[in-house]
PDB file of N, CA and C in Angstrom:
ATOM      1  N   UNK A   1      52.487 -65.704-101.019  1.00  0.00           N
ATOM      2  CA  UNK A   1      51.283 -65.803-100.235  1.00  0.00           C
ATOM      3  C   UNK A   1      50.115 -65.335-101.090  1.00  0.00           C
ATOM      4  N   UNK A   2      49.240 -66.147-100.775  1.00  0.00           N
ATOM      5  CA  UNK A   2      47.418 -65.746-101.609  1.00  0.00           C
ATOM      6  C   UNK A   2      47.243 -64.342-101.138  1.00  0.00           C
ATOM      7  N   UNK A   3      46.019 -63.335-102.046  1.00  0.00           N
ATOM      8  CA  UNK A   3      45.634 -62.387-101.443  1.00  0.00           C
ATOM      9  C   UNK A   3      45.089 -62.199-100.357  1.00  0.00           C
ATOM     10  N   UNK A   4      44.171 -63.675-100.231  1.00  0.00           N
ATOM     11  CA  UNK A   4      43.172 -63.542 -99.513  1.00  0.00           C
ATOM     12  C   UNK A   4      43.705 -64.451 -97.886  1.00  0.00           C
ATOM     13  N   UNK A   5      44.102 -64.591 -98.074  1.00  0.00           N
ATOM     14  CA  UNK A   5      45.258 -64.873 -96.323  1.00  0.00           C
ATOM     15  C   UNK A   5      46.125 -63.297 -96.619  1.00  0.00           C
ATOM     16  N   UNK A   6      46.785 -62.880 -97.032  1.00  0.00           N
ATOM     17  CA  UNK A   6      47.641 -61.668 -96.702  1.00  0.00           C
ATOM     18  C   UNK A   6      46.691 -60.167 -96.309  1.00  0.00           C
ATOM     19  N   UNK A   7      45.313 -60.099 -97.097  1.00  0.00           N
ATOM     20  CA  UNK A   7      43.796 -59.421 -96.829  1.00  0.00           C
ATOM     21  C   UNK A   7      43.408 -59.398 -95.131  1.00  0.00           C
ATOM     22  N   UNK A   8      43.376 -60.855 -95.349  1.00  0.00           N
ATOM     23  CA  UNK A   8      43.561 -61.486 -93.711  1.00  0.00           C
ATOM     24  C   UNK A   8      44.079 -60.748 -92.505  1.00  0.00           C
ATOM     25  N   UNK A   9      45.419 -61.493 -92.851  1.00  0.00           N
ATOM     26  CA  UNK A   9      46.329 -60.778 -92.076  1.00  0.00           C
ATOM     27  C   UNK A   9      46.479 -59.167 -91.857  1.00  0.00           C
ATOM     28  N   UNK A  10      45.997 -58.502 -92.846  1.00  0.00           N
ATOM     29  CA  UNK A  10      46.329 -56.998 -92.747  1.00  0.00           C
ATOM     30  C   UNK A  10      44.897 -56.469 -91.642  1.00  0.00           C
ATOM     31  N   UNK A  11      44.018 -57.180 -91.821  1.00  0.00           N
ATOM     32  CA  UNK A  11      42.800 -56.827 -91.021  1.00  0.00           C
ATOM     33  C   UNK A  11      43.212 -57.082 -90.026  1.00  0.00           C
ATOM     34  N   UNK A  12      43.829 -58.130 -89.421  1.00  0.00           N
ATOM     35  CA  UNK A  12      43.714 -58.291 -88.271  1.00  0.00           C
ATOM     36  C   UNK A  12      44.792 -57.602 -87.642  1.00  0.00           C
ATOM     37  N   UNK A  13      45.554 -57.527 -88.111  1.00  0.00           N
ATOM     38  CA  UNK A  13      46.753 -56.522 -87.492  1.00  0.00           C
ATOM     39  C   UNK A  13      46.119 -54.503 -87.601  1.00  0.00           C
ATOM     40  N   UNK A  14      45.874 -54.324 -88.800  1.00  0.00           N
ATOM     41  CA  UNK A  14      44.966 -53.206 -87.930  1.00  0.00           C
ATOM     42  C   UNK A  14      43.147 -53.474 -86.851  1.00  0.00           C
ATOM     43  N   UNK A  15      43.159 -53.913 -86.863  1.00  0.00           N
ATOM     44  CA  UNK A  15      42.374 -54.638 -85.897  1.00  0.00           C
ATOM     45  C   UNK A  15      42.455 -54.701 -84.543  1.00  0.00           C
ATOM     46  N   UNK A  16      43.752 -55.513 -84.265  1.00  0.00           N
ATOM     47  CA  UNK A  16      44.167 -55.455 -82.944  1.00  0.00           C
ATOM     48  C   UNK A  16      45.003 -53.691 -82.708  1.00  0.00           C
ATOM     49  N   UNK A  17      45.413 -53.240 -83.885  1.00  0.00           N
ATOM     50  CA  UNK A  17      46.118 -51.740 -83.374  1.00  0.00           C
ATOM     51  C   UNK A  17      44.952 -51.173 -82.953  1.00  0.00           C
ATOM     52  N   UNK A  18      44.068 -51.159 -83.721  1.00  0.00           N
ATOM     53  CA  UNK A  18      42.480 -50.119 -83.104  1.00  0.00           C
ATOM     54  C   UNK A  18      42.296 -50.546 -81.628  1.00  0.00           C
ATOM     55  N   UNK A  19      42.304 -51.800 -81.523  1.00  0.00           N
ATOM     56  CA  UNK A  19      42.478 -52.525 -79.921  1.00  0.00           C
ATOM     57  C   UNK A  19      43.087 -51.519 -79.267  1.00  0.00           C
ATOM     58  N   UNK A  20      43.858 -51.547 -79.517  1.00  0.00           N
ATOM     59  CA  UNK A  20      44.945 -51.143 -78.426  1.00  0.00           C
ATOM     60  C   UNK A  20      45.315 -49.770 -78.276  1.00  0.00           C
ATOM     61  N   UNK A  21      45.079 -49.443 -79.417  1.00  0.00           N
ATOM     62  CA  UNK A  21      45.538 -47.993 -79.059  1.00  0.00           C
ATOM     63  C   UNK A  21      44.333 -46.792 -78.680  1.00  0.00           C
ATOM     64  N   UNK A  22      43.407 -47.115 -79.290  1.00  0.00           N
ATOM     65  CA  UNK A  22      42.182 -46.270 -78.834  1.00  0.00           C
ATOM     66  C   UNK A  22      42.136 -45.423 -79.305  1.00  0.00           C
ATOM     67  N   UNK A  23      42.633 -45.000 -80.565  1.00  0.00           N
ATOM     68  CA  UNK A  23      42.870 -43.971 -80.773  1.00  0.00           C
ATOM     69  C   UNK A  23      44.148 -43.126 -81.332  1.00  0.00           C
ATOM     70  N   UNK A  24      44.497 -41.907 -81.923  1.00  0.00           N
ATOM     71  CA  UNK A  24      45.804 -41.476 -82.356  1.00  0.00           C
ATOM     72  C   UNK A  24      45.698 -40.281 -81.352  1.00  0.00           C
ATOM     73  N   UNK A  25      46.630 -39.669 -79.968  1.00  0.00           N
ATOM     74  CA  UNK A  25      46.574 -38.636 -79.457  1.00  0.00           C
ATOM     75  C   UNK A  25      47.650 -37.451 -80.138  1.00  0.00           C
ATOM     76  N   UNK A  26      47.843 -35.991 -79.723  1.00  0.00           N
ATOM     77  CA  UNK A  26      48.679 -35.479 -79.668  1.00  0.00           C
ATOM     78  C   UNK A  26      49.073 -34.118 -79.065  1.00  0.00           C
ATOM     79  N   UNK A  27      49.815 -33.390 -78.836  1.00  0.00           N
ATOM     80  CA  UNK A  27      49.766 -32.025 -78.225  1.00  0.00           C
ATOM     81  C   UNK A  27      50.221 -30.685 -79.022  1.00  0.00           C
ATOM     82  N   UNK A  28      49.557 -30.126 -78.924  1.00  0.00           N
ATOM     83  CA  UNK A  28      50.354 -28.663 -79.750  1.00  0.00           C
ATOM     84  C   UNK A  28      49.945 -27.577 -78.736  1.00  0.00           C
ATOM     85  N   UNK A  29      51.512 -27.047 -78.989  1.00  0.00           N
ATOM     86  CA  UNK A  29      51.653 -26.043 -77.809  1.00  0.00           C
ATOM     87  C   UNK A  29      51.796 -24.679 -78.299  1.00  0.00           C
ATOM     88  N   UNK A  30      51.116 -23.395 -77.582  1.00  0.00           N
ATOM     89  CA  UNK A  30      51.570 -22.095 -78.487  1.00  0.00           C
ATOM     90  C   UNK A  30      51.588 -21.298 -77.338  1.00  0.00           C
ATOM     91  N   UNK A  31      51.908 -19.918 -77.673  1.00  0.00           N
ATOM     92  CA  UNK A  31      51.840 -19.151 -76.602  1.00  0.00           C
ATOM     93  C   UNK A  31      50.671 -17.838 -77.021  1.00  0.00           C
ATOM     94  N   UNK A  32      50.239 -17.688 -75.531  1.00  0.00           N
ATOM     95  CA  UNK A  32      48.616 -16.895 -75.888  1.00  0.00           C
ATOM     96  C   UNK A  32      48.899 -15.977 -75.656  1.00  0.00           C
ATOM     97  N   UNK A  33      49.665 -15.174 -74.730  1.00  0.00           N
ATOM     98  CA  UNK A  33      49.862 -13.840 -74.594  1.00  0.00           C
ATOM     99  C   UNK A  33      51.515 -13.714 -74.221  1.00  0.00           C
ATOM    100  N   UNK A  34      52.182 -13.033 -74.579  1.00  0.00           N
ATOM    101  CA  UNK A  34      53.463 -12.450 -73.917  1.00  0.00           C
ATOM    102  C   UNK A  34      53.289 -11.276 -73.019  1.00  0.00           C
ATOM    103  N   UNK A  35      53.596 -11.906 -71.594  1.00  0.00           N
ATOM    104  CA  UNK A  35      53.727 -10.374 -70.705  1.00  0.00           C
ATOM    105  C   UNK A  35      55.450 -10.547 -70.866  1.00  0.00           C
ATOM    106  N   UNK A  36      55.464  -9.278 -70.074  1.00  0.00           N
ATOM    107  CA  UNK A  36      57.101  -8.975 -69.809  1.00  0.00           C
ATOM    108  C   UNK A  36      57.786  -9.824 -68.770  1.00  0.00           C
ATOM    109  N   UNK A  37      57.053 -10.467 -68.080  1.00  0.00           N
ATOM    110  CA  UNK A  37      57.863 -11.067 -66.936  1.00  0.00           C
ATOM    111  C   UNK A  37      58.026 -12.727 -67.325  1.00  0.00           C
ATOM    112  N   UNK A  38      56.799 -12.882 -67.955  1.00  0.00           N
ATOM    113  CA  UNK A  38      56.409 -14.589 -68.135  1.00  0.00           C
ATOM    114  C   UNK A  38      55.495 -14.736 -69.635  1.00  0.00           C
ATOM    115  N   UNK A  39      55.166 -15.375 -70.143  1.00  0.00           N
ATOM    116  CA  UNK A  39      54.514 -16.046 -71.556  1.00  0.00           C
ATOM    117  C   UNK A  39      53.749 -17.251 -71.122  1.00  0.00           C
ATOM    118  N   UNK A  40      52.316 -17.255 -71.418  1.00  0.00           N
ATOM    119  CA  UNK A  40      51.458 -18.152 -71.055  1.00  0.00           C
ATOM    120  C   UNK A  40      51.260 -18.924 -72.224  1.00  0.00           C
ATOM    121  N   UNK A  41      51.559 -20.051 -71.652  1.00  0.00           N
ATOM    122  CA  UNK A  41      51.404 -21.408 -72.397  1.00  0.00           C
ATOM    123  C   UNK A  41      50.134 -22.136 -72.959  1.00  0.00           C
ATOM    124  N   UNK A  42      49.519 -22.386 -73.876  1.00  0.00           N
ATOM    125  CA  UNK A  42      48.410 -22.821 -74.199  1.00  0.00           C
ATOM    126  C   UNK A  42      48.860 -23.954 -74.855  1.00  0.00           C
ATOM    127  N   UNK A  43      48.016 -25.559 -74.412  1.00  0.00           N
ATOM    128  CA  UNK A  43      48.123 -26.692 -74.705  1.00  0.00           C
ATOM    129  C   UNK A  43      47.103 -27.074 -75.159  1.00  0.00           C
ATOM    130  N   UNK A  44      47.167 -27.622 -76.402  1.00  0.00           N
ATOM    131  CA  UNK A  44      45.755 -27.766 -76.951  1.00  0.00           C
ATOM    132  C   UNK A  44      45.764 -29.678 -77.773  1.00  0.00           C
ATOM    133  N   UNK A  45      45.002 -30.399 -77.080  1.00  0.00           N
ATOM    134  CA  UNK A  45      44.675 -31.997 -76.886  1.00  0.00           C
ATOM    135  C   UNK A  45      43.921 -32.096 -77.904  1.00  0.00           C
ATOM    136  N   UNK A  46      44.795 -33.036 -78.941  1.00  0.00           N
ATOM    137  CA  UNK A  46      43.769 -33.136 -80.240  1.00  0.00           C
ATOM    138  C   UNK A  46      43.639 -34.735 -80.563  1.00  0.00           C
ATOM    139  N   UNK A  47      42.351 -35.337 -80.807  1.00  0.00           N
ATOM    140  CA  UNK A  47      42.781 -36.842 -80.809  1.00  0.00           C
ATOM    141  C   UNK A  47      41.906 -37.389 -81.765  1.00  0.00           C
ATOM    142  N   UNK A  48      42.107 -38.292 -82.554  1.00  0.00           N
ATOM    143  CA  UNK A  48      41.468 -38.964 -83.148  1.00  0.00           C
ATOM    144  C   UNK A  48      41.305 -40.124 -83.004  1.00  0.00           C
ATOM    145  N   UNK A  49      39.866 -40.673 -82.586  1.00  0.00           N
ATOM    146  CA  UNK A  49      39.413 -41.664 -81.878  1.00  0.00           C
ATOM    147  C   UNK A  49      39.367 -42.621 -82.925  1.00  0.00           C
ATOM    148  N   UNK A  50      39.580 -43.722 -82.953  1.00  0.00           N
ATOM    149  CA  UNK A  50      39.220 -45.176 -83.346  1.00  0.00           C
ATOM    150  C   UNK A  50      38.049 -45.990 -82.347  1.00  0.00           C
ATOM    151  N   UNK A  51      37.141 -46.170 -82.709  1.00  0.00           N
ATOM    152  CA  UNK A  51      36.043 -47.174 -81.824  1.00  0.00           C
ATOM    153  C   UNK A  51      36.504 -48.253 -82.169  1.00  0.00           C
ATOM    154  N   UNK A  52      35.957 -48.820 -80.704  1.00  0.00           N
ATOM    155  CA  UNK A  52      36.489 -50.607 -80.471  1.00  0.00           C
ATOM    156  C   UNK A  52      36.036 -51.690 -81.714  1.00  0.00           C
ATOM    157  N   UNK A  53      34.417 -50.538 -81.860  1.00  0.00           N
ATOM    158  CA  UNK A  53      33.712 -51.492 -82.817  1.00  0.00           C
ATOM    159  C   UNK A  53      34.826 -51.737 -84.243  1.00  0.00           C
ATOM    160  N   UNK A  54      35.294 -50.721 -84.599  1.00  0.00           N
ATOM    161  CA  UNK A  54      35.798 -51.203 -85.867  1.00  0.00           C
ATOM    162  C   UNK A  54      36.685 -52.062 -85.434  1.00  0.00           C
ATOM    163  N   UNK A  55      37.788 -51.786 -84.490  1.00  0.00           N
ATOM    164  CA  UNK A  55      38.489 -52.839 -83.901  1.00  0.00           C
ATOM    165  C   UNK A  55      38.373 -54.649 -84.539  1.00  0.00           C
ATOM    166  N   UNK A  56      36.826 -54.727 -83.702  1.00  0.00           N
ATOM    167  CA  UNK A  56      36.471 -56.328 -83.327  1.00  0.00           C
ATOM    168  C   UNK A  56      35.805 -56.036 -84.732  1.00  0.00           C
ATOM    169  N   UNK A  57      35.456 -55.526 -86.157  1.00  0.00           N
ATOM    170  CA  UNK A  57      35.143 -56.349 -86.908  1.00  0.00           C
ATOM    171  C   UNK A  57      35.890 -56.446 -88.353  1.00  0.00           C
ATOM    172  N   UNK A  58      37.085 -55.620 -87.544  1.00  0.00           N
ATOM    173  CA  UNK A  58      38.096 -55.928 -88.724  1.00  0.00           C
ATOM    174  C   UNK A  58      39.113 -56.834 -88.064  1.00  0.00           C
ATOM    175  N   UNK A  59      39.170 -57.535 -86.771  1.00  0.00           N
ATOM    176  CA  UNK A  59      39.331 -58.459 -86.036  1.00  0.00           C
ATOM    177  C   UNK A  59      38.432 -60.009 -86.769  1.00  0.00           C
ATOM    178  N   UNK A  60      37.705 -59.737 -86.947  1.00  0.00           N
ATOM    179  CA  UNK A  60      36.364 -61.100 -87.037  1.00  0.00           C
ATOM    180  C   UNK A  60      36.303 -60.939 -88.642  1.00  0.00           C
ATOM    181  N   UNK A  61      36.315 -60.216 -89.835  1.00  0.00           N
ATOM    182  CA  UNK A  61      36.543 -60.556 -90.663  1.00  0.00           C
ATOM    183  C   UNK A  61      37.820 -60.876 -91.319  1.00  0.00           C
ATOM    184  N   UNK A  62      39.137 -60.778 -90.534  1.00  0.00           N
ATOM    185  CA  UNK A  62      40.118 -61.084 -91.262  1.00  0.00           C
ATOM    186  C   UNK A  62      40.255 -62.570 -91.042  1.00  0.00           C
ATOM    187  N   UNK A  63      39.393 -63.063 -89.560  1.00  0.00           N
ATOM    188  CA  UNK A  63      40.510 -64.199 -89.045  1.00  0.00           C
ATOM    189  C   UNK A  63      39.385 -65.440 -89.769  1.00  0.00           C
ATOM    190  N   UNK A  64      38.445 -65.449 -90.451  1.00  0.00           N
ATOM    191  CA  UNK A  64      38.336 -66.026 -91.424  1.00  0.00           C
ATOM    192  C   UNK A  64      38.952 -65.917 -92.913  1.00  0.00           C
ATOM    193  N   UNK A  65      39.384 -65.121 -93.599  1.00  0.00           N
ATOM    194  CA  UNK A  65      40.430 -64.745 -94.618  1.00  0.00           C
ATOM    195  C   UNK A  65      41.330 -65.375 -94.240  1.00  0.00           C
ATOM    196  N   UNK A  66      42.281 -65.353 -93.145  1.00  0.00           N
ATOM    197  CA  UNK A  66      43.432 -65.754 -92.489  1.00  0.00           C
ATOM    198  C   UNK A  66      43.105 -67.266 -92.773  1.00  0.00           C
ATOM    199  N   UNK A  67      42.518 -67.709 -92.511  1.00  0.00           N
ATOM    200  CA  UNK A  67      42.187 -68.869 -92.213  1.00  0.00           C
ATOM    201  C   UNK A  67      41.937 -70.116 -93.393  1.00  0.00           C
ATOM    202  N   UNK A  68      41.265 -68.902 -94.054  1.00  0.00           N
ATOM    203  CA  UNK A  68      40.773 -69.570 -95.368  1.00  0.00           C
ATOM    204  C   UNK A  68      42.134 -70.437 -96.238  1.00  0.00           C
ATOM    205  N   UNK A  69      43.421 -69.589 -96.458  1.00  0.00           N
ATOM    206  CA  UNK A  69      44.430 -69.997 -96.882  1.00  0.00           C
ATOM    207  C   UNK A  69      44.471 -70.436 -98.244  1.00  0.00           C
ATOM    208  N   UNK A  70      44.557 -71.214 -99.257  1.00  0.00           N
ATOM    209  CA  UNK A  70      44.708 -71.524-100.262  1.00  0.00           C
ATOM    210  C   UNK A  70      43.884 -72.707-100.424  1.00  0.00           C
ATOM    211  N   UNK A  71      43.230 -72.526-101.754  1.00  0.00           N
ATOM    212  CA  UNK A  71      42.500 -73.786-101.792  1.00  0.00           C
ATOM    213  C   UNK A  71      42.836 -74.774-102.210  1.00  0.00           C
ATOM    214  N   UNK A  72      42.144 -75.393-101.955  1.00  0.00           N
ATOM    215  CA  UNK A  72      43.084 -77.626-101.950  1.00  0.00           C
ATOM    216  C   UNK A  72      41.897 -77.689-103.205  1.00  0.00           C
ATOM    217  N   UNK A  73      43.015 -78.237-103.739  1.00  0.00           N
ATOM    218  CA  UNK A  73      42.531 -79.015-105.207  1.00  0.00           C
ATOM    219  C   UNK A  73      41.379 -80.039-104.936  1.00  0.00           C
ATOM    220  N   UNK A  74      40.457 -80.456-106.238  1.00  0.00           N
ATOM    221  CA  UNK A  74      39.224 -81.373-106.042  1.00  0.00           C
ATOM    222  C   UNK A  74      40.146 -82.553-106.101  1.00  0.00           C
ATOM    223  N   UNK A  75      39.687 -84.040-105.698  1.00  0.00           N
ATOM    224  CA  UNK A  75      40.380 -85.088-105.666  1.00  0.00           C
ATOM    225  C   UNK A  75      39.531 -85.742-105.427  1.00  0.00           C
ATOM    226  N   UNK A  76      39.212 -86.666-106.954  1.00  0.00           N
ATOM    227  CA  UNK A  76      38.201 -88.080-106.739  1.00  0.00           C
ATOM    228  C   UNK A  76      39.018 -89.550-105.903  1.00  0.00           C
ATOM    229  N   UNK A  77      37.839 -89.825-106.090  1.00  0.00           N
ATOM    230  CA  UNK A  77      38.417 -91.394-105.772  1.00  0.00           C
ATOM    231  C   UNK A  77      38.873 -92.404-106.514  1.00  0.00           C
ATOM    232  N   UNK A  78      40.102 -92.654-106.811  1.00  0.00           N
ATOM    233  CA  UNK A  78      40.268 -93.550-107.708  1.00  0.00           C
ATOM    234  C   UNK A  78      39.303 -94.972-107.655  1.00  0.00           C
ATOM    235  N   UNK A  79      38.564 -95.522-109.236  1.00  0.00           N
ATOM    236  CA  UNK A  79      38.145 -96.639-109.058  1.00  0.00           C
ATOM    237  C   UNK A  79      38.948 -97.864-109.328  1.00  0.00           C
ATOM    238  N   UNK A  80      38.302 -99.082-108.360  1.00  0.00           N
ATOM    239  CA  UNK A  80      38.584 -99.927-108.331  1.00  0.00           C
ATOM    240  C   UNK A  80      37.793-100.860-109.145  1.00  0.00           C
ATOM    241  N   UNK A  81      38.360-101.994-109.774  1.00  0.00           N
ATOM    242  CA  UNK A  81      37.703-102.931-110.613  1.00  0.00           C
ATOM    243  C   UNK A  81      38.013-104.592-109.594  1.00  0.00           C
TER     244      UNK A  81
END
């Protein structure tokens, strides 16, 4: 495969992941105090956002790359006499 279709393709597949996922979430959990009876739990929400925008324009520049594909040779017209 050409670079520039496989370029393509890689845009648009992270492209549509930015779509979709919105983002990378995750949780980390610790404990904040120990009493004697019980241990309080602290949950702490950490995320790293992806915007849509990059999404749709690594969406819109691949699917011309994609598209583009390999180039076709020049080809005259044979003459006739």
């Amino acid at each position: 495969m050409y670079p520039r279709p496989l370029s393509g393709l890689l845009l648009i597949t992270c492209g549509l992941a930015a779509l979709v996922y919105h983002g990378m979430r995750w949780t980390t959990t610790g404990t904040t105090k120990d009493l004697e009876l019980a241990g309080l739990n602290n949950d702490n929400h950490l995320s790293i956002p992806l915007p849509i925008l990059i999404g749709f324009i690594s969406f819109a520049t691949g699917t011309p790359l994609l598209l583009s594909g390999r180039p076709k040779p020049f080809r005259t017209r044979p003459h006739t006499k």
